[in-house]
PDB file of N, CA and C in Angstrom:
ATOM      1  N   UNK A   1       0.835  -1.163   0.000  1.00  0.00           N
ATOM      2  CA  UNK A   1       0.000   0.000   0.000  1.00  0.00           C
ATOM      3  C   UNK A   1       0.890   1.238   0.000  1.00  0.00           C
ATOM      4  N   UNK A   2       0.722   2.361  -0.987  1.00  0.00           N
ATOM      5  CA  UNK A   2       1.161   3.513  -1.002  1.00  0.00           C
ATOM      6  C   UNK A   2       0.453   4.800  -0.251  1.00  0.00           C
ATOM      7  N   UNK A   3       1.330   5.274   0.627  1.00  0.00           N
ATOM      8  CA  UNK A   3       0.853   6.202   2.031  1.00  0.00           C
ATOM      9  C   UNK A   3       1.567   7.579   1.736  1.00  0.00           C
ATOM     10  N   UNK A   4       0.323   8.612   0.924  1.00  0.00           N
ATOM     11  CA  UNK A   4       1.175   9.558   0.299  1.00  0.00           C
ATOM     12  C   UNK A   4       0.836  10.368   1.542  1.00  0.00           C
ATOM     13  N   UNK A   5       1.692  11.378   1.679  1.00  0.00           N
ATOM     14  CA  UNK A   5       1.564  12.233   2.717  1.00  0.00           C
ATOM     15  C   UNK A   5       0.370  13.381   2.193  1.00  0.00           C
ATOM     16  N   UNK A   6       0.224  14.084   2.978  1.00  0.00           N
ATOM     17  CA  UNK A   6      -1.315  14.838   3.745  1.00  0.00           C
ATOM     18  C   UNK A   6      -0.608  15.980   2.713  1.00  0.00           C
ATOM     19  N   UNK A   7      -1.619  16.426   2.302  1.00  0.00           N
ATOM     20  CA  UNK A   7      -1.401  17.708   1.218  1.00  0.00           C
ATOM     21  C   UNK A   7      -2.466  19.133   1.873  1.00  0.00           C
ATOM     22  N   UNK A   8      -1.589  19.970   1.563  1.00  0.00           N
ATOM     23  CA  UNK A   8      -2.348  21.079   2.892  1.00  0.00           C
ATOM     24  C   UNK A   8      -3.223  22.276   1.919  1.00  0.00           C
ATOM     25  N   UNK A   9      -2.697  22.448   0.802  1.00  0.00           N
ATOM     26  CA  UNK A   9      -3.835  22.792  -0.399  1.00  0.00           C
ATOM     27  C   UNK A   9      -4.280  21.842  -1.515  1.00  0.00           C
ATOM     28  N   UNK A  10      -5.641  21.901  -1.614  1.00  0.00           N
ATOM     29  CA  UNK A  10      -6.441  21.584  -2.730  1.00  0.00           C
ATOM     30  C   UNK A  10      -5.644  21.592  -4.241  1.00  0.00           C
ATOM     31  N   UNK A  11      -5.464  20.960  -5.334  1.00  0.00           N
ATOM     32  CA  UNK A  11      -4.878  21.386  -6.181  1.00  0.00           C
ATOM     33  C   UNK A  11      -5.744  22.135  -7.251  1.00  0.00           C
ATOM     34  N   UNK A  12      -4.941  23.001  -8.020  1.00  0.00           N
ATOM     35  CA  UNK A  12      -6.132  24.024  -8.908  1.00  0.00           C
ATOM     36  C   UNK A  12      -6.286  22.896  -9.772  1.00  0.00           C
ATOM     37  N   UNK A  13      -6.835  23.313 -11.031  1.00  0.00           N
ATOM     38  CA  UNK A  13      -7.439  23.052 -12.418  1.00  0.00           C
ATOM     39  C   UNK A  13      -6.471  22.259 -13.258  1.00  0.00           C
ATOM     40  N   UNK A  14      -5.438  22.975 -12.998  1.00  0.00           N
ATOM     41  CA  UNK A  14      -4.082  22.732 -13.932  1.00  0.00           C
ATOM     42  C   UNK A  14      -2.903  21.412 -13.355  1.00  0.00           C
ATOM     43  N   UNK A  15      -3.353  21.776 -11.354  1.00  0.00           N
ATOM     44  CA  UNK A  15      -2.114  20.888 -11.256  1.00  0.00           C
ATOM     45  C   UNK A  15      -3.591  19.257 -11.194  1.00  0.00           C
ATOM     46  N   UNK A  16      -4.541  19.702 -10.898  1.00  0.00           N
ATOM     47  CA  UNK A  16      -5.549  18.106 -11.446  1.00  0.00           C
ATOM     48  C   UNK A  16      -5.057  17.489 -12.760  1.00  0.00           C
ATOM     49  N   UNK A  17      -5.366  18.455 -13.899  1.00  0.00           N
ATOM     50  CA  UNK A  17      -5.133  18.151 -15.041  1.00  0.00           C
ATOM     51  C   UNK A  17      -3.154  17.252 -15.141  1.00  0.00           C
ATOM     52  N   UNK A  18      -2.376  17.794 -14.635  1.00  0.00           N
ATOM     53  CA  UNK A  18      -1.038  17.770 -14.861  1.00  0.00           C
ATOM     54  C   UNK A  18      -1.078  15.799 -13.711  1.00  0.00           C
ATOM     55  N   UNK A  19      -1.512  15.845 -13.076  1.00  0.00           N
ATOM     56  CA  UNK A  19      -2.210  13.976 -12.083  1.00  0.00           C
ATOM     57  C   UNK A  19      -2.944  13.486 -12.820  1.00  0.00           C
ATOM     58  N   UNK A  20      -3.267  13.817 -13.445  1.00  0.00           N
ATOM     59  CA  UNK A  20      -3.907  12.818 -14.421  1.00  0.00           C
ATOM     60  C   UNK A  20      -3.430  12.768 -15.856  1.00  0.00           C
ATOM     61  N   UNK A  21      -2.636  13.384 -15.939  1.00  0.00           N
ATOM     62  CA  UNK A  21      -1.834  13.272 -17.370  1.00  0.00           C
ATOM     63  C   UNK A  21      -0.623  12.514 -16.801  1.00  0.00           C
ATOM     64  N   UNK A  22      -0.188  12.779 -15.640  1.00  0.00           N
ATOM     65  CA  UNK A  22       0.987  11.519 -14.980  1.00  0.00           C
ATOM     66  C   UNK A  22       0.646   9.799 -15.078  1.00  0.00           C
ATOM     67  N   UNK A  23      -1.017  10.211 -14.338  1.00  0.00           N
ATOM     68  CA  UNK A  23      -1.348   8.708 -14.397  1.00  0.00           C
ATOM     69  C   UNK A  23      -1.062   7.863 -15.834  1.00  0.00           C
ATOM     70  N   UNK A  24      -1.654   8.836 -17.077  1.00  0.00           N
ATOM     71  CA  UNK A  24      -2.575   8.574 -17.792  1.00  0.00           C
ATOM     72  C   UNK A  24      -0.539   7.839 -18.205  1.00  0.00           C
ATOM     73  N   UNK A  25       0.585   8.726 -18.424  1.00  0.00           N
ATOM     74  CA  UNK A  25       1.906   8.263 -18.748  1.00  0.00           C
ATOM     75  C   UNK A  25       2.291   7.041 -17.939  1.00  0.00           C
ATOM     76  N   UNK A  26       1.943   7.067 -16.588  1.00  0.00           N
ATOM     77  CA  UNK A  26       2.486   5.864 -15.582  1.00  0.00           C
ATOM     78  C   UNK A  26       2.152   4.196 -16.601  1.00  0.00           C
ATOM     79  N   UNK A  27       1.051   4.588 -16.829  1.00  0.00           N
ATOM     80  CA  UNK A  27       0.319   3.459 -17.466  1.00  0.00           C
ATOM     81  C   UNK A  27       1.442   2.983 -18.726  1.00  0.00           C
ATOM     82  N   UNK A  28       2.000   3.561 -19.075  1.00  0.00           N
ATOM     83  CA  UNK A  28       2.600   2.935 -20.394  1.00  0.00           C
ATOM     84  C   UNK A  28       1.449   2.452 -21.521  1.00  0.00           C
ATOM     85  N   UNK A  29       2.510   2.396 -22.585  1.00  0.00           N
ATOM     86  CA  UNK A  29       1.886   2.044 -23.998  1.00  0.00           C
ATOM     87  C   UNK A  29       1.919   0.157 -23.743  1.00  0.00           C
ATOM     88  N   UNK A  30       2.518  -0.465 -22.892  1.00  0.00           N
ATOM     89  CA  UNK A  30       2.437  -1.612 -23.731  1.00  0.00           C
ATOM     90  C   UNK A  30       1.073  -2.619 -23.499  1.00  0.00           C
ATOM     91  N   UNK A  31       1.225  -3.357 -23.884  1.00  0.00           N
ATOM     92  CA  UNK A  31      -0.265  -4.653 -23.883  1.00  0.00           C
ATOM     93  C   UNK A  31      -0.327  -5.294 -22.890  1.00  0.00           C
ATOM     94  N   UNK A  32      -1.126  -5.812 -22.084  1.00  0.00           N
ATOM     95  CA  UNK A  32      -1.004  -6.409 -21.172  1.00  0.00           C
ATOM     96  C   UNK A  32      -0.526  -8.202 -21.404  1.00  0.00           C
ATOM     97  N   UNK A  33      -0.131  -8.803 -20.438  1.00  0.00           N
ATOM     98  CA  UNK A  33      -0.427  -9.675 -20.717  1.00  0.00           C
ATOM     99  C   UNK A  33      -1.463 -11.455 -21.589  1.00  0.00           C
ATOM    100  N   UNK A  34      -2.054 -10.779 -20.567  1.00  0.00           N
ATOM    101  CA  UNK A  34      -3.422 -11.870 -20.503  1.00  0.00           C
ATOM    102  C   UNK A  34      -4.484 -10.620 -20.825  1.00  0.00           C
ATOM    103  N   UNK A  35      -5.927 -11.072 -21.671  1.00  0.00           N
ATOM    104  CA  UNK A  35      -7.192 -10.226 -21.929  1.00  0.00           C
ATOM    105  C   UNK A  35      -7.180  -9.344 -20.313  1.00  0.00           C
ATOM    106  N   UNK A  36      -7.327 -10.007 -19.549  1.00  0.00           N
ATOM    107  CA  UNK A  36      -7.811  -9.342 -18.271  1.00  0.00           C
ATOM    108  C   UNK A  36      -7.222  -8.312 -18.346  1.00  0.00           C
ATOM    109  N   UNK A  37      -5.689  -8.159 -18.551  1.00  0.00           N
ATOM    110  CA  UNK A  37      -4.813  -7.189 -17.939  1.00  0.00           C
ATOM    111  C   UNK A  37      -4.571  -6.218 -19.091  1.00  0.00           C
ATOM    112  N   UNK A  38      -4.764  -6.333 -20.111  1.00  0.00           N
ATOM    113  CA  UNK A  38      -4.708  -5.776 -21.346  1.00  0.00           C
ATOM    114  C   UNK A  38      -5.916  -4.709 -21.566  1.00  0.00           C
ATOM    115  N   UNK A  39      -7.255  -5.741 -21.397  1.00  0.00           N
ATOM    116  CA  UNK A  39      -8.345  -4.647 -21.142  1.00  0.00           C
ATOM    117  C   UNK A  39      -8.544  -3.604 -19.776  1.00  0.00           C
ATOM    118  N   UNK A  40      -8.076  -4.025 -18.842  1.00  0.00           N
ATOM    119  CA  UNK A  40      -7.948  -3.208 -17.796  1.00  0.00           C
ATOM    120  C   UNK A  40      -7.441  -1.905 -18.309  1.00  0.00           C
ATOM    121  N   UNK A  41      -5.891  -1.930 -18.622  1.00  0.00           N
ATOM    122  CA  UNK A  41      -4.971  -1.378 -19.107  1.00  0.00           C
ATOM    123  C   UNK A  41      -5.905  -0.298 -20.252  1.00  0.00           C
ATOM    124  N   UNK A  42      -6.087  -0.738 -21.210  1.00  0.00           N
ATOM    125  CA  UNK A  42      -6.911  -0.160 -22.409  1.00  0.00           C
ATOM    126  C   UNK A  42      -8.012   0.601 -21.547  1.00  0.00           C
ATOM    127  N   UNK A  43      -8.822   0.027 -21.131  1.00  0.00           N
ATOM    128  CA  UNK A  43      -9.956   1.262 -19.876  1.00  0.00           C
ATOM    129  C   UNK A  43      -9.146   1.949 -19.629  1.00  0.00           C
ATOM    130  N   UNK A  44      -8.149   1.912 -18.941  1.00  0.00           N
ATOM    131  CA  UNK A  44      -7.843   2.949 -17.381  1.00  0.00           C
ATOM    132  C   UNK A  44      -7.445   3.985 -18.147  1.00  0.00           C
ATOM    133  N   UNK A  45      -6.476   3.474 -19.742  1.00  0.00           N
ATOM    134  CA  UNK A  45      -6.097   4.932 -20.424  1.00  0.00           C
ATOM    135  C   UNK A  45      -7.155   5.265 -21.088  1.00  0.00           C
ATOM    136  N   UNK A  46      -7.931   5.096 -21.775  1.00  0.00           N
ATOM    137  CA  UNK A  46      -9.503   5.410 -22.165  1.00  0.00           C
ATOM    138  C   UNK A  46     -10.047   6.646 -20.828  1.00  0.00           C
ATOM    139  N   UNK A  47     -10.333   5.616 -19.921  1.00  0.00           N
ATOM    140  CA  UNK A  47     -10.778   6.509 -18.814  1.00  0.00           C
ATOM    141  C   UNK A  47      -9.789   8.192 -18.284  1.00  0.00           C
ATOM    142  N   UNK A  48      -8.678   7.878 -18.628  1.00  0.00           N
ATOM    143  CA  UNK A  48      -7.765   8.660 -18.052  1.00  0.00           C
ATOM    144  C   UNK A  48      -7.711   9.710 -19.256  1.00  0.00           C
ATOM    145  N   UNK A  49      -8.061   9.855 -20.234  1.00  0.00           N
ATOM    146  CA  UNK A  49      -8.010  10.809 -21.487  1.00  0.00           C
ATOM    147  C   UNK A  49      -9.082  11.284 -21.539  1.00  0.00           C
ATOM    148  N   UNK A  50     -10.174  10.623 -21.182  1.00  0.00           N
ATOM    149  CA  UNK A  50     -11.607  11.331 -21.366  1.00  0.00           C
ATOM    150  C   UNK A  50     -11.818  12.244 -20.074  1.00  0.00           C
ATOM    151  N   UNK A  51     -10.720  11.873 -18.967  1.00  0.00           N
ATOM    152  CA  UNK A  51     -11.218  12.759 -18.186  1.00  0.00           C
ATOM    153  C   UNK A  51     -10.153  13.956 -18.223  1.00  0.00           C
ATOM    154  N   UNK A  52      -9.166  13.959 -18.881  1.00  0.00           N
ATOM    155  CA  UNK A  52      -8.505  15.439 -19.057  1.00  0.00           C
ATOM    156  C   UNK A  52      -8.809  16.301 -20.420  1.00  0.00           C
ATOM    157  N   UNK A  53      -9.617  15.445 -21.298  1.00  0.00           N
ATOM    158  CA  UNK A  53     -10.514  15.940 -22.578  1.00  0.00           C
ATOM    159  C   UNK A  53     -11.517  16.907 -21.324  1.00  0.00           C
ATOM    160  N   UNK A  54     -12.274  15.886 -20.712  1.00  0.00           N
ATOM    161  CA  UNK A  54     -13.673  16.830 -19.999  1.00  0.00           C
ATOM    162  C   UNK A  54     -12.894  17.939 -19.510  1.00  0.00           C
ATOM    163  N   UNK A  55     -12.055  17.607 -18.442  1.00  0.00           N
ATOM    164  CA  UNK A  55     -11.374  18.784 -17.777  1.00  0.00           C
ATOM    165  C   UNK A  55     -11.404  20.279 -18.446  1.00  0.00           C
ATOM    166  N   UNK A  56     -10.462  19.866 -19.721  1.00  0.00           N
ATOM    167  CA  UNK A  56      -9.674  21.012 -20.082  1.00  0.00           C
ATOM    168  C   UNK A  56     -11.321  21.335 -21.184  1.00  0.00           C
ATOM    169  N   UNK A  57     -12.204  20.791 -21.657  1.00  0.00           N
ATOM    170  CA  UNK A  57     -12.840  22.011 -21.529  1.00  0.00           C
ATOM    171  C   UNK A  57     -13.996  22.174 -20.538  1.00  0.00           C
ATOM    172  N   UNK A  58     -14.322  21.751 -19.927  1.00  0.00           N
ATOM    173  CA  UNK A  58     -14.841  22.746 -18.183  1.00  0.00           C
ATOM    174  C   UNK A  58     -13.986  23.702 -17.835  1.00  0.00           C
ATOM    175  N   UNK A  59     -12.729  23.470 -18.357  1.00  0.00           N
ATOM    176  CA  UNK A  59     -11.857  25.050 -18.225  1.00  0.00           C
ATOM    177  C   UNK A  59     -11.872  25.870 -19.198  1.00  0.00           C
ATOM    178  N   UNK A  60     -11.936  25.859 -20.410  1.00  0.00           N
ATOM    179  CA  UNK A  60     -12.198  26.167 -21.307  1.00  0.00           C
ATOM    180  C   UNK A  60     -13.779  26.840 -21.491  1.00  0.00           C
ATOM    181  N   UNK A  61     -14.682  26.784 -20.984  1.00  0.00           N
ATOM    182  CA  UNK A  61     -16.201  26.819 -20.931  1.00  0.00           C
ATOM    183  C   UNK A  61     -16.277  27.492 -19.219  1.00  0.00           C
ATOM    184  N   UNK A  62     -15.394  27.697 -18.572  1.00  0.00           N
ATOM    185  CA  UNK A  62     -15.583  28.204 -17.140  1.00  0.00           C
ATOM    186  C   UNK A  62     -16.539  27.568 -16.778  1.00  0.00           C
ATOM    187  N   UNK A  63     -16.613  26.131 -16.591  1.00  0.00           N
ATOM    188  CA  UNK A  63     -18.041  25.259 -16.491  1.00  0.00           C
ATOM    189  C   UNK A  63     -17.390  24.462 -14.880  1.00  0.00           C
ATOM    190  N   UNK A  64     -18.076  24.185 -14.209  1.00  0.00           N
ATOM    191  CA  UNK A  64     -17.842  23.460 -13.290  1.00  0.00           C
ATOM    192  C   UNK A  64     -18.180  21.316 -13.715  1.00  0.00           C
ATOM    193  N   UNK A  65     -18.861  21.577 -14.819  1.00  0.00           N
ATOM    194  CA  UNK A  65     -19.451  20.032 -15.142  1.00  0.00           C
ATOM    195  C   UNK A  65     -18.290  19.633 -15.935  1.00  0.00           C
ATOM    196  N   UNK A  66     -17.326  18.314 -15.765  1.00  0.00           N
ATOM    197  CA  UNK A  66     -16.748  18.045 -16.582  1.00  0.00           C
ATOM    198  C   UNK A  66     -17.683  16.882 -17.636  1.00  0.00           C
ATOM    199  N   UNK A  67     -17.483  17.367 -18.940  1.00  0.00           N
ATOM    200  CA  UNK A  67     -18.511  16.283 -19.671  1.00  0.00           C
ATOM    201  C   UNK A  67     -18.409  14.946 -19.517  1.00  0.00           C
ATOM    202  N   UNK A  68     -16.764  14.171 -18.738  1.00  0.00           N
ATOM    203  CA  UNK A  68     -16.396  13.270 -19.466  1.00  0.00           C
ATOM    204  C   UNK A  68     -17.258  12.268 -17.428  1.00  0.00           C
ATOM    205  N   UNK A  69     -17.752  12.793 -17.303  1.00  0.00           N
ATOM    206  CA  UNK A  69     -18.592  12.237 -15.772  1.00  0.00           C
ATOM    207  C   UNK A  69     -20.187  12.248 -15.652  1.00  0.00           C
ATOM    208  N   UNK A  70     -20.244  11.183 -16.100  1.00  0.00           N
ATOM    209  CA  UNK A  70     -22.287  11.384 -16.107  1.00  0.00           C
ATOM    210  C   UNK A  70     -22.542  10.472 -14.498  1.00  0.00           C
ATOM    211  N   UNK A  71     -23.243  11.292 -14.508  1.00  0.00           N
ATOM    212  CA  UNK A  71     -24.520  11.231 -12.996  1.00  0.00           C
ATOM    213  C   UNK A  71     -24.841   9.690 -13.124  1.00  0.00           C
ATOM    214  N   UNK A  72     -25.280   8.818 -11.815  1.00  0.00           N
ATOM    215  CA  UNK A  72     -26.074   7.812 -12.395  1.00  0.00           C
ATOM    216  C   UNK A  72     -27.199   7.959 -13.340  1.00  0.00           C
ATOM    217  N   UNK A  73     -27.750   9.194 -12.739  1.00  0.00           N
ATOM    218  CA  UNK A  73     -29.108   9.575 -13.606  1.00  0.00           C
ATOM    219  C   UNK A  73     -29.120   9.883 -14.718  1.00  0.00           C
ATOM    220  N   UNK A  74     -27.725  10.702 -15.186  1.00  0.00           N
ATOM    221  CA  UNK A  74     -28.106  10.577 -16.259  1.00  0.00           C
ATOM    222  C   UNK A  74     -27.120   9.393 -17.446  1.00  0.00           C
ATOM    223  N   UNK A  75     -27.277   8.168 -17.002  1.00  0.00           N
ATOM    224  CA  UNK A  75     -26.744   6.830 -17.628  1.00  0.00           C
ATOM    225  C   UNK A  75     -28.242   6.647 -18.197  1.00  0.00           C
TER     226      UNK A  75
END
């Protein structure tokens, strides 16, 4: 288990965006092994691009809604 230490400001817009563009690199390009780990892999960067697409424009749009996050409700 990774025990990051206590962060004493909130991060803005930019340093969110800049953690999730880390993640989205941590991940690497390559294939996973086995289907399981391959499709995991394929989501998480899927997931991890759509949410700095939404981001940057909710910043872009001074919007608080990022598009790339729907409500249960609205699924």
């Amino acid at each position: 288990m990774i025990i990051l230490p206590a962060m004493a400001d909130k991060l803005n817009d930019e340093q969110a965006y800049d953690r999730l563009h880390s993640a989205l690199l941590a991940l690497g390009k390559e294939e996973g092994q086995t289907v399981r780990g391959d499709t995991s892999l394929k989501a998480a960067r899927q997931a991890l691009a759509l949410l700095q697409l939404g981001l940057l424009k909710a910043m872009d749009d001074a919007s608080d809604k990022n598009v790339a996050i729907k409500a249960p409700t609205e699924i």
